[in-house]
Protein backbone atom coordinates (compact mmCIF):
# COMPACT_ATOMS: atom_id res chain seq x y z
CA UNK A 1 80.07 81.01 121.21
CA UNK A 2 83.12 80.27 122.61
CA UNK A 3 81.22 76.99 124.13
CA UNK A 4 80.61 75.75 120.63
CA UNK A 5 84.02 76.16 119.82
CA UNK A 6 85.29 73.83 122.92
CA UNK A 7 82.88 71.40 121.98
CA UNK A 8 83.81 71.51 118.53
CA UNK A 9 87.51 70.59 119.71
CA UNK A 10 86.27 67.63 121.35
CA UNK A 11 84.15 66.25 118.38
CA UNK A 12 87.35 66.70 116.20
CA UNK A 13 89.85 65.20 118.34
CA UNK A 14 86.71 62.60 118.80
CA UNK A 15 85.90 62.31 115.02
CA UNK A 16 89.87 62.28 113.77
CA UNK A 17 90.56 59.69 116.57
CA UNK A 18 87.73 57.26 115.26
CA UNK A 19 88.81 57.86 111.77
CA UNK A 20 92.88 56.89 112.55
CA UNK A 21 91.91 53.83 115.15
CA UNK A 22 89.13 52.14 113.96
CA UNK A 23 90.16 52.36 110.27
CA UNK A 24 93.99 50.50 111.84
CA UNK A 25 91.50 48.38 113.59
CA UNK A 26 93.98 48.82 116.71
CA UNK A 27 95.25 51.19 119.28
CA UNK A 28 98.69 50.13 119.04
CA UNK A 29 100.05 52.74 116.34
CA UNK A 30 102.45 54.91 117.23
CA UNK A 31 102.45 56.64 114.00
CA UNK A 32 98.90 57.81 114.43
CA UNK A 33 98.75 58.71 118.34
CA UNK A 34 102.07 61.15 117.16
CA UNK A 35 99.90 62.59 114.19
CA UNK A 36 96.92 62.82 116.60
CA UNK A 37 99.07 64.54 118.92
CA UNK A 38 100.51 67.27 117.24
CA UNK A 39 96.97 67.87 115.31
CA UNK A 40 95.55 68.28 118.88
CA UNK A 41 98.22 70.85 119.98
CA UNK A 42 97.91 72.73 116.58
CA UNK A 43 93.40 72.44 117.07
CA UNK A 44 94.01 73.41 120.67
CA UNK A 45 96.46 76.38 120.25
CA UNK A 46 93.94 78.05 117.97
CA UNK A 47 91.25 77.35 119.85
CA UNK A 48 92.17 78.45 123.24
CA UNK A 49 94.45 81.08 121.98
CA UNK A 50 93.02 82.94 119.01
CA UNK A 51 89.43 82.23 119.18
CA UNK A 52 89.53 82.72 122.97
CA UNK A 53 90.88 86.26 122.38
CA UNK A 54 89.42 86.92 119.40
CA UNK A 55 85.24 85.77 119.35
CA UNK A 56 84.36 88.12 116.67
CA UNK A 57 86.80 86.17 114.71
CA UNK A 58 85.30 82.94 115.88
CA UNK A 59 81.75 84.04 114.50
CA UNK A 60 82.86 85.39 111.26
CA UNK A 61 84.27 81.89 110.67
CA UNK A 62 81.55 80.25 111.96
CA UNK A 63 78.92 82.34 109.86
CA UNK A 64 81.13 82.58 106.62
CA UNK A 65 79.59 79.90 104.50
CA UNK A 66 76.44 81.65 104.12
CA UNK A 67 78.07 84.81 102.54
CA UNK A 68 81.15 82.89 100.42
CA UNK A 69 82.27 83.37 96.82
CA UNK A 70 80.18 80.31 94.98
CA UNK A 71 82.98 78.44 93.60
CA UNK A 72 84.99 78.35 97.40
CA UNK A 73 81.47 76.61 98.87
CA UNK A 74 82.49 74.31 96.43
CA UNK A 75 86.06 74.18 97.28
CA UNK A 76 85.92 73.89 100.95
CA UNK A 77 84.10 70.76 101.47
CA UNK A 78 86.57 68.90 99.49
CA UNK A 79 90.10 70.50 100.74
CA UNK A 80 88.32 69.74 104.23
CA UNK A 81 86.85 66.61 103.38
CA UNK A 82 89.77 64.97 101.18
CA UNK A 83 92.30 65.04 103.89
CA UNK A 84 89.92 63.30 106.66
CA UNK A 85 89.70 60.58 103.52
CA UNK A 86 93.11 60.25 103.58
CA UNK A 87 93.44 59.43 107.32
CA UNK A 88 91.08 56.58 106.95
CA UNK A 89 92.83 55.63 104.16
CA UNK A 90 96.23 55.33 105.82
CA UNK A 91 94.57 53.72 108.76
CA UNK A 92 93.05 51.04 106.30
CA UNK A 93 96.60 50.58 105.12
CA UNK A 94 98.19 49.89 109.07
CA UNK A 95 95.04 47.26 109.39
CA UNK A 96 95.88 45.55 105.98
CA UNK A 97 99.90 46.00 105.67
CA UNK A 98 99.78 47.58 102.30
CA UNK A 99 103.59 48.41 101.74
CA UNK A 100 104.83 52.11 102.47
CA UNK A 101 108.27 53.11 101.47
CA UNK A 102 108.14 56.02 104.45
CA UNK A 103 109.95 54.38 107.66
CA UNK A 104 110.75 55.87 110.67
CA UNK A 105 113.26 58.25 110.15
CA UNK A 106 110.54 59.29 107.45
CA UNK A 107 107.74 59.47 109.93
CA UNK A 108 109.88 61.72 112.91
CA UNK A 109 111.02 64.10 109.80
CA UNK A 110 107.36 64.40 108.73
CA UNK A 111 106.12 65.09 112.46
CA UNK A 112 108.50 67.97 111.90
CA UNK A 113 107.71 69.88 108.69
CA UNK A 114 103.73 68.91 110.02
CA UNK A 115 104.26 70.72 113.16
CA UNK A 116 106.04 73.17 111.70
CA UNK A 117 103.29 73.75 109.03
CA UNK A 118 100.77 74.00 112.00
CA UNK A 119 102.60 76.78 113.32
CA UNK A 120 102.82 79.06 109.82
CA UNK A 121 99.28 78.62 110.05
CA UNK A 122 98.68 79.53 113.43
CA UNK A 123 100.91 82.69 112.88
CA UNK A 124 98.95 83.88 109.79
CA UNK A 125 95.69 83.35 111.78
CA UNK A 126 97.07 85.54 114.72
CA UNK A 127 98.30 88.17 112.36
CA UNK A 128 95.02 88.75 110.45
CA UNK A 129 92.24 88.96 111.94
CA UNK A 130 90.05 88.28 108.98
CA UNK A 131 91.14 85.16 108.46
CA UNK A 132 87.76 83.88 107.94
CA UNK A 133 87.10 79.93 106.98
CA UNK A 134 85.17 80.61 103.51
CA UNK A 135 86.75 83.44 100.69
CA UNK A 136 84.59 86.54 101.31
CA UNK A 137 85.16 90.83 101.22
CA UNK A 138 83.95 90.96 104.68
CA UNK A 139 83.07 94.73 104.68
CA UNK A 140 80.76 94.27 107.54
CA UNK A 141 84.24 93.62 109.88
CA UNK A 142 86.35 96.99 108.11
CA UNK A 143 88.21 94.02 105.92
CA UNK A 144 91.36 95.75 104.96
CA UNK A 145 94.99 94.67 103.50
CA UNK A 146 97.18 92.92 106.14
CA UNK A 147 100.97 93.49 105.55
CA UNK A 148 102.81 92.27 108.63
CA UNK A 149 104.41 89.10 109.97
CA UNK A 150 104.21 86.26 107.49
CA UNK A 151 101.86 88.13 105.24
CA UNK A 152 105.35 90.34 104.55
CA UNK A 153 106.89 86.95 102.93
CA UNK A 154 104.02 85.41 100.95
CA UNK A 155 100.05 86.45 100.24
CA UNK A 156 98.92 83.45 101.95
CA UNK A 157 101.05 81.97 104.50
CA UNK A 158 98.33 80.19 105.96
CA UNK A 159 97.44 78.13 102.35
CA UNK A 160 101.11 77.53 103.06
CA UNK A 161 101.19 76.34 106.53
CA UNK A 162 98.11 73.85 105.34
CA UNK A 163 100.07 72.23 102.25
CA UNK A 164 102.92 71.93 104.41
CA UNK A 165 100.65 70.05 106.63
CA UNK A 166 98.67 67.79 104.18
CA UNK A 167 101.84 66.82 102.18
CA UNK A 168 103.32 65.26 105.76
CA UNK A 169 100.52 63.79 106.92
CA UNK A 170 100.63 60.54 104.49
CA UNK A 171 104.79 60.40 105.39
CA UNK A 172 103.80 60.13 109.28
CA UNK A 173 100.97 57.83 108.54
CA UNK A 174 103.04 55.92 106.15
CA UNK A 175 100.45 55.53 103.36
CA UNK A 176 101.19 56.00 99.68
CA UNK A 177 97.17 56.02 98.68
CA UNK A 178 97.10 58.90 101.22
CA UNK A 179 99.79 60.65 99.53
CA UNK A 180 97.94 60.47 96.31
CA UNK A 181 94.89 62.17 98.38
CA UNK A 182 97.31 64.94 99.70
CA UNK A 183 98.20 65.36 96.50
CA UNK A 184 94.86 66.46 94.43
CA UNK A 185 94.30 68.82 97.70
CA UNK A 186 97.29 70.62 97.41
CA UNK A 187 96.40 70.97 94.13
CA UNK A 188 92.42 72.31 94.79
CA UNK A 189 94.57 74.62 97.50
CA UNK A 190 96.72 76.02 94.81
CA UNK A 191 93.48 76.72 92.83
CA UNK A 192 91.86 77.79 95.76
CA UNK A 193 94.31 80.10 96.38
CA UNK A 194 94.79 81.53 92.72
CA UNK A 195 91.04 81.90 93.08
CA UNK A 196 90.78 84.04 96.05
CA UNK A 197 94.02 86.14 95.01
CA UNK A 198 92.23 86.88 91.78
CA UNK A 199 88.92 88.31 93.80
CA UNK A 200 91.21 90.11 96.71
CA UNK A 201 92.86 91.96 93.60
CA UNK A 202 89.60 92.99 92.04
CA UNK A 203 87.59 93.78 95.15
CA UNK A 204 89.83 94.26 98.09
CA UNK A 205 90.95 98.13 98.25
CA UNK A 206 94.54 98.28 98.56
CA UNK A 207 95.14 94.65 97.72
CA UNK A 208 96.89 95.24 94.35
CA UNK A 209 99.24 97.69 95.39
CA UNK A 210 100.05 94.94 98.02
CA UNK A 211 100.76 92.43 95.27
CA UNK A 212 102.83 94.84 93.92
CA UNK A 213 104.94 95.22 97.09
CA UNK A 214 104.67 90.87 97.86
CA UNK A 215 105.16 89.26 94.42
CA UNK A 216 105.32 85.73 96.24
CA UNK A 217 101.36 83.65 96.93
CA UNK A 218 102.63 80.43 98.30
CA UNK A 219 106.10 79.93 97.48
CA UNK A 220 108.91 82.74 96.82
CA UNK A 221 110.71 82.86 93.86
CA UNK A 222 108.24 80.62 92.39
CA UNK A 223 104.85 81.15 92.76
């Protein structure tokens, strides 16, 4: 299993550097070998430190897709899909010099909060270990309420840590079509993530008297 997952790694870095350097029609973007960068360090650290550690987690994510709530089979393919749109997009705009107000200062300020989005992520997948890819009650794995870390702040830190990331990617890639794209998936995450809040309330035990405790889904003091 673990296999797989290396040789997923390599398709994606594969796949996501096709998508940025043929769409720019050149190598010579430093914009995109940054984003590809930190993406690769982000892919990597779960990869070889999560799954590595953690292969029951691996399969449940793997497997999940099968056994998911109908509407997030739906959901998935386009919060996954939308944002590998929007790289070709923003490649299409280095190859034909569409105008982007995001400059440099823009793009090392975006690496940032993306990085730093990468991260929440990565700490909300180490702190729950049924952070499975599709929106399920896994009570095959003993699926139960997880309270520490960033899961003490907000619901769904890891919904957080991938807005964060999709709303910087356009910045770094200086593409306003992009941004547009990064836009409607926030939005399908924000649904997505009323969604799966809504069925972790009904059907998770001990859920709601969590949601008592951590008011906050995404963002405290708002929402």
């Amino acid at each position: 299993m673990l296999v797989r997952a290396y040789l997923r790694f390599l398709v994606f870095l594969v796949a996501t550097a096709s998508a940025l350097f043929v769409s720019a029609g050149t190598f010579a973007w430093w914009r995109g070998w940054l984003f590809l960068a930190i993406l690769a360090c982000a892919v990597a650290s779960v990869t070889f430190g999560i799954f590595k550690g953690s292969p029951e987690l691996l399969q449940e994510r793997a497997s999940a897709g099968k056994r998911a709530k109908g509407w997030d089979r739906v959901l998935v393919p386009l919060v996954t899909g939308i944002p590998f749109v929007a790289i070709v997009v923003a490649g299409l705009g280095q190859r034909r010099g569409w105008a982007a107000p995001f400059g440099d200062a823009w793009a090392l300020v975006s690496a940032a909060t993306l990085s730093l989005g990468a991260g929440i992520t990565y700490l909300a997948m180490r702190a729950n270990r049924f952070f499975s890819s599709h929106v399920r009650i896994q009570t095959d794995r003993g699926h139960s309420v997880i309270q520490s870390g960033a899961y003490a702040v907000v619901r769904h830190p890891g919904y957080v840590g991938a807005v964060i990331v999709t709303l910087s990617t356009p910045v770094l890639l200086n593409s306003l079509a992009a941004s547009v794209l990064a836009i409607l998936t926030t939005t399908l995450t924000v649904l997505r993530t009323w969604l799966e809040d809504r069925t972790l309330v009904r059907e998770l035990p001990g859920y709601a008297a969590y949601a008592e405790k951590v008011r906050w889904r995404l963002l405290p003091l708002v929402w």
